[in-house]
Protein backbone atom coordinates (compact mmCIF):
# COMPACT_ATOMS: atom_id res chain seq x y z
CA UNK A 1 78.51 107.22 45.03
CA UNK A 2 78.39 104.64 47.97
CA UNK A 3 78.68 105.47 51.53
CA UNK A 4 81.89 103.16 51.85
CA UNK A 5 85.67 104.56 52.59
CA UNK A 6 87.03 107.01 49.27
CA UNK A 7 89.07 104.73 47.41
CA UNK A 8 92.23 105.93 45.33
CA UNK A 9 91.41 105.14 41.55
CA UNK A 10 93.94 102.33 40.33
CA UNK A 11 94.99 101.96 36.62
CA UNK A 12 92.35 99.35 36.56
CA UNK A 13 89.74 101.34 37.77
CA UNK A 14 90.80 104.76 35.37
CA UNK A 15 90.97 101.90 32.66
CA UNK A 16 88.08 100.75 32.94
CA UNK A 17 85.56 102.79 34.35
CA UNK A 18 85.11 105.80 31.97
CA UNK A 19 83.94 103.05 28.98
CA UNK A 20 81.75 101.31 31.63
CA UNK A 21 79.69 104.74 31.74
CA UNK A 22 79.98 105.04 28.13
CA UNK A 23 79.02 101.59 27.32
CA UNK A 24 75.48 102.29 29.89
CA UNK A 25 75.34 105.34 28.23
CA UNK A 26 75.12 104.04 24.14
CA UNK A 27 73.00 100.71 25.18
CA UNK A 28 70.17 103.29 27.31
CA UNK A 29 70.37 105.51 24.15
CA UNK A 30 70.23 102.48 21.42
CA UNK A 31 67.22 101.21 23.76
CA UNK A 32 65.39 104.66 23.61
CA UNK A 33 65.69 105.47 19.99
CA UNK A 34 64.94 101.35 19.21
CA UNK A 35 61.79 102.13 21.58
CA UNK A 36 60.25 104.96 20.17
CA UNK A 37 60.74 103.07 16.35
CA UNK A 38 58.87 100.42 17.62
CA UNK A 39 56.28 102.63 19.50
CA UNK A 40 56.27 105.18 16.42
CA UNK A 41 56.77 108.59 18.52
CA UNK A 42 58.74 110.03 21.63
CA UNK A 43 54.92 110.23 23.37
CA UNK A 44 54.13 106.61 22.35
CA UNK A 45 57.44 104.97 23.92
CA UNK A 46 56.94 106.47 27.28
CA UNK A 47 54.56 104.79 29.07
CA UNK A 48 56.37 101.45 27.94
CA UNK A 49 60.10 102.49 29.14
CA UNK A 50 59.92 103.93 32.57
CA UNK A 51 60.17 100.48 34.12
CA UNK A 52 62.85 99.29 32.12
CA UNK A 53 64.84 102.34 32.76
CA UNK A 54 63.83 101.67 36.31
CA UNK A 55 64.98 98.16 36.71
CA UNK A 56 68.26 99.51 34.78
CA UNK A 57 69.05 101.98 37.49
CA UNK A 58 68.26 99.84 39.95
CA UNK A 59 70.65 96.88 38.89
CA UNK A 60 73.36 99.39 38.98
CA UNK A 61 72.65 100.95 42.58
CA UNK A 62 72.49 97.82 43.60
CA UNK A 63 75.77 96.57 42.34
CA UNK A 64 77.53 100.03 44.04
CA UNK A 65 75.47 99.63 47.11
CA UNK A 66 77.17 95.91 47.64
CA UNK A 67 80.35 96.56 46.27
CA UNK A 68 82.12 96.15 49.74
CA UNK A 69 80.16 94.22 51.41
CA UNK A 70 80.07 91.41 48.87
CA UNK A 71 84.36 91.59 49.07
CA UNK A 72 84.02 91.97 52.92
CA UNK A 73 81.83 88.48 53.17
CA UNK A 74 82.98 86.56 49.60
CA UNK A 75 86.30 88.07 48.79
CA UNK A 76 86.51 87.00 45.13
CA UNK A 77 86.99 88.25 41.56
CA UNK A 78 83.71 90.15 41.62
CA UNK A 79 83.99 91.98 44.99
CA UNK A 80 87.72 93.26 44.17
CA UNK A 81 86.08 94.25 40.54
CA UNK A 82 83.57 96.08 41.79
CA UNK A 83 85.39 97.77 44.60
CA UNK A 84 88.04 98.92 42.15
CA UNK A 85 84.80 100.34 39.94
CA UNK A 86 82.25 101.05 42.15
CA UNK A 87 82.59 104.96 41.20
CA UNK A 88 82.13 104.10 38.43
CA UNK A 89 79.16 101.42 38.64
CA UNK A 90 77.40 104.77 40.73
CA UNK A 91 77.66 106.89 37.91
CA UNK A 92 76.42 104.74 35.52
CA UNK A 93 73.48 104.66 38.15
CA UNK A 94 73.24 108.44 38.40
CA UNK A 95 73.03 108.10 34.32
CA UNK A 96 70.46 106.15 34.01
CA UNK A 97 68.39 107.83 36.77
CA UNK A 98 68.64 110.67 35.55
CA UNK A 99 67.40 109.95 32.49
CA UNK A 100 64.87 108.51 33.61
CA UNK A 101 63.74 111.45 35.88
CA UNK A 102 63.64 112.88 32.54
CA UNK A 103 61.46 110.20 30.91
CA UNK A 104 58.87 110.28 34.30
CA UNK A 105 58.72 114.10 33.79
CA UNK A 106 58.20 114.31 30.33
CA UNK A 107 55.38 111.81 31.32
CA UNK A 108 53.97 113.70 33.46
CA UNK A 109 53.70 116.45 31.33
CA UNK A 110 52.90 115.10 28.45
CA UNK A 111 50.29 112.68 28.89
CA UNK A 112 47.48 111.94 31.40
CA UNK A 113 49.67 110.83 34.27
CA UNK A 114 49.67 112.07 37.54
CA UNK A 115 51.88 111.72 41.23
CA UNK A 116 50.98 112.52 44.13
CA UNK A 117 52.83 115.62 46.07
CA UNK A 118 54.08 113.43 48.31
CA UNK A 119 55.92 110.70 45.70
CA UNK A 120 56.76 113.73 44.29
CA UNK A 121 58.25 115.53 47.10
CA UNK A 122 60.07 111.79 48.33
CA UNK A 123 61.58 111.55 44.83
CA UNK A 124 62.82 114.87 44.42
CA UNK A 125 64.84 114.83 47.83
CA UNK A 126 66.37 111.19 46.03
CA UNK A 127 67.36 112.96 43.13
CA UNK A 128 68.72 116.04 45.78
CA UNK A 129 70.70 113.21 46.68
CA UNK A 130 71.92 111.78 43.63
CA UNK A 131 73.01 114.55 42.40
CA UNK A 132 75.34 115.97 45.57
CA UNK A 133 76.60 112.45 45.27
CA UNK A 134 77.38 112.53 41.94
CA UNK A 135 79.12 115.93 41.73
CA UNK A 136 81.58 114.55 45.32
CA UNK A 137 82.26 111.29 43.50
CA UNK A 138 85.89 112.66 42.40
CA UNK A 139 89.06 112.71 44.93
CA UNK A 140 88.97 116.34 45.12
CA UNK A 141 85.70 116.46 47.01
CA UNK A 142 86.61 114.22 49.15
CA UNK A 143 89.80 116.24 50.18
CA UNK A 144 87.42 119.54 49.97
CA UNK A 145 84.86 117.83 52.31
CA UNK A 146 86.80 115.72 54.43
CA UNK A 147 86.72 112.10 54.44
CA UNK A 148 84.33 111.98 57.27
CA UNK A 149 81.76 114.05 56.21
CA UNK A 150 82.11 112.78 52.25
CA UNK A 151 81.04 109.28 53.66
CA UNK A 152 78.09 110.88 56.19
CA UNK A 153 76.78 112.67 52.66
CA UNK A 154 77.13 109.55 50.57
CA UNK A 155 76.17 107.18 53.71
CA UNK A 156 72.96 109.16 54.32
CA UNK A 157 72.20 109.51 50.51
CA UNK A 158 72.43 105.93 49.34
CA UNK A 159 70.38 104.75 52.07
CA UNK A 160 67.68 107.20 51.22
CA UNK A 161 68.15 106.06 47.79
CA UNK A 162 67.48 102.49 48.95
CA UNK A 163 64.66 103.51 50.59
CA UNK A 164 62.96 104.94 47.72
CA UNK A 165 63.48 102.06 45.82
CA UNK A 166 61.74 99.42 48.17
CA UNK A 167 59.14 101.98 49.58
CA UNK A 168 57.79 102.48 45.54
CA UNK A 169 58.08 98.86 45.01
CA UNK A 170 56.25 97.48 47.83
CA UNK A 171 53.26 98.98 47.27
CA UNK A 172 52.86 97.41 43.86
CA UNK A 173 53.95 93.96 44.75
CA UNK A 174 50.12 92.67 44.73
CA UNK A 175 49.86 94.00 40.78
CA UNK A 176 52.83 93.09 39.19
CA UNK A 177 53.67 89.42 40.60
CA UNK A 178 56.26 87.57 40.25
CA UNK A 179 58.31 90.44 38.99
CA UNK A 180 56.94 92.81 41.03
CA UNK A 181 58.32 91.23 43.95
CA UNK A 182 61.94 91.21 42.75
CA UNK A 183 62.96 95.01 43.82
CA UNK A 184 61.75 94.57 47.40
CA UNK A 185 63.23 91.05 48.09
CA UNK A 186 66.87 92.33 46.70
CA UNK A 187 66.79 95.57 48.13
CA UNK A 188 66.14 93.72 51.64
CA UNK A 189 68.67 90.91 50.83
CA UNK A 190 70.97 93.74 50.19
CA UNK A 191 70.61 95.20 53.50
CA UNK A 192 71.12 92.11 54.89
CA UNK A 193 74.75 91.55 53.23
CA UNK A 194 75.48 95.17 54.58
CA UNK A 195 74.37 94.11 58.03
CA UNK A 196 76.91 90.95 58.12
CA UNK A 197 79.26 92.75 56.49
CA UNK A 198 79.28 95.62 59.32
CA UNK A 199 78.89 92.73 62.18
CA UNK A 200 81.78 90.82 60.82
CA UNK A 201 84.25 94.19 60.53
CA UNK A 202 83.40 94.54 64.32
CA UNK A 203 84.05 91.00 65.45
């Protein structure tokens, strides 16, 4: 689900990363139902969880996108965590995204709400992406692929991803300060780990 080296799965990793999706899983789905209680029907909660569904998904990319470079520049507890998980951490990602393609869609359809063909066209091809990534993040694809061309797929993917991300969030930075401007300065700052991680491998 990253575009680092396949990793073998350790016991720590098998341990723990099949209840890490499960746990995303049950909390999204206690959120939802909790949501449309509060908002009285499926139609009412929608408007009011497509960000945090948003922000959900992208904490989680986030965490997968940095997994090695964090261990490459910190080398602690965290980096060897997530490195050991990070399959994991991306399908939790694909998880929530997915659901909340879902949510946009039903939107869409439902209410008033309208895209342009362009953001639609851009977030369809990230979704193209998510899901080829998601359906190679096993061991077998990578030997059915080839290690080379797994991490060209899940190299090109991820950054496309990340460019989704900041290129929706930008936009809106004037109308949603301060949080607005959250997205775009991590996804940057996360480039910018991946940068001096890949300058300090070459040194």
């Amino acid at each position: 689900m990253t575009n680092q080296k396949p990793i073998k799965p350790t016991g720590m990793a098998l341990n723990q990363g099949p209840a890490m999706i499960a746990c995303v899983g049950v909390m999204l789905m206690v959120f939802l139902i909790g949501s449309m209680s509060v908002w009285g029907s499926y139609l009412g909660m929608l408007p009011n969880v497509l960000k945090p569904t948003a922000w959900l998904a992208f904490a989680l990319f986030i965490m997968a996108f940095t997994a090695s470079s964090i261990q490459i520049l910190f080398r602690g507890t965290y980096g060897r965590w997530a490195m050991k998980n990070r399959r994991y951490i991306g399908l939790s990602f694909a998880l929530v995204h997915f659901i909340h393609a879902g949510l946009v869609l039903s939107n869409l359809i439902l209410t008033e709400e309208s895209r342009t063909a362009g953001a639609l066209t851009g977030g369809g091809l990230a979704y193209l992406f998510l899901l080829l990534m998601t359906l190679t993040s096993n061991n077998a694809a990578v030997r059915k692929l080839g290690a080379k061309n797994w991490k060209r797929l899940h190299k090109i993917g991820s950054y496309y991803i990340w460019l989704i991300f900041i290129g929706r969030s930008l936009p809106n930075v004037p109308d949603t300060l301060p949080l607005g401007v959250l997205i775009p300065l991590v996804a940057l700052t996360t480039l910018g780990l991946r940068i001096a991680a890949y300058r300090k491998l070459r040194k």
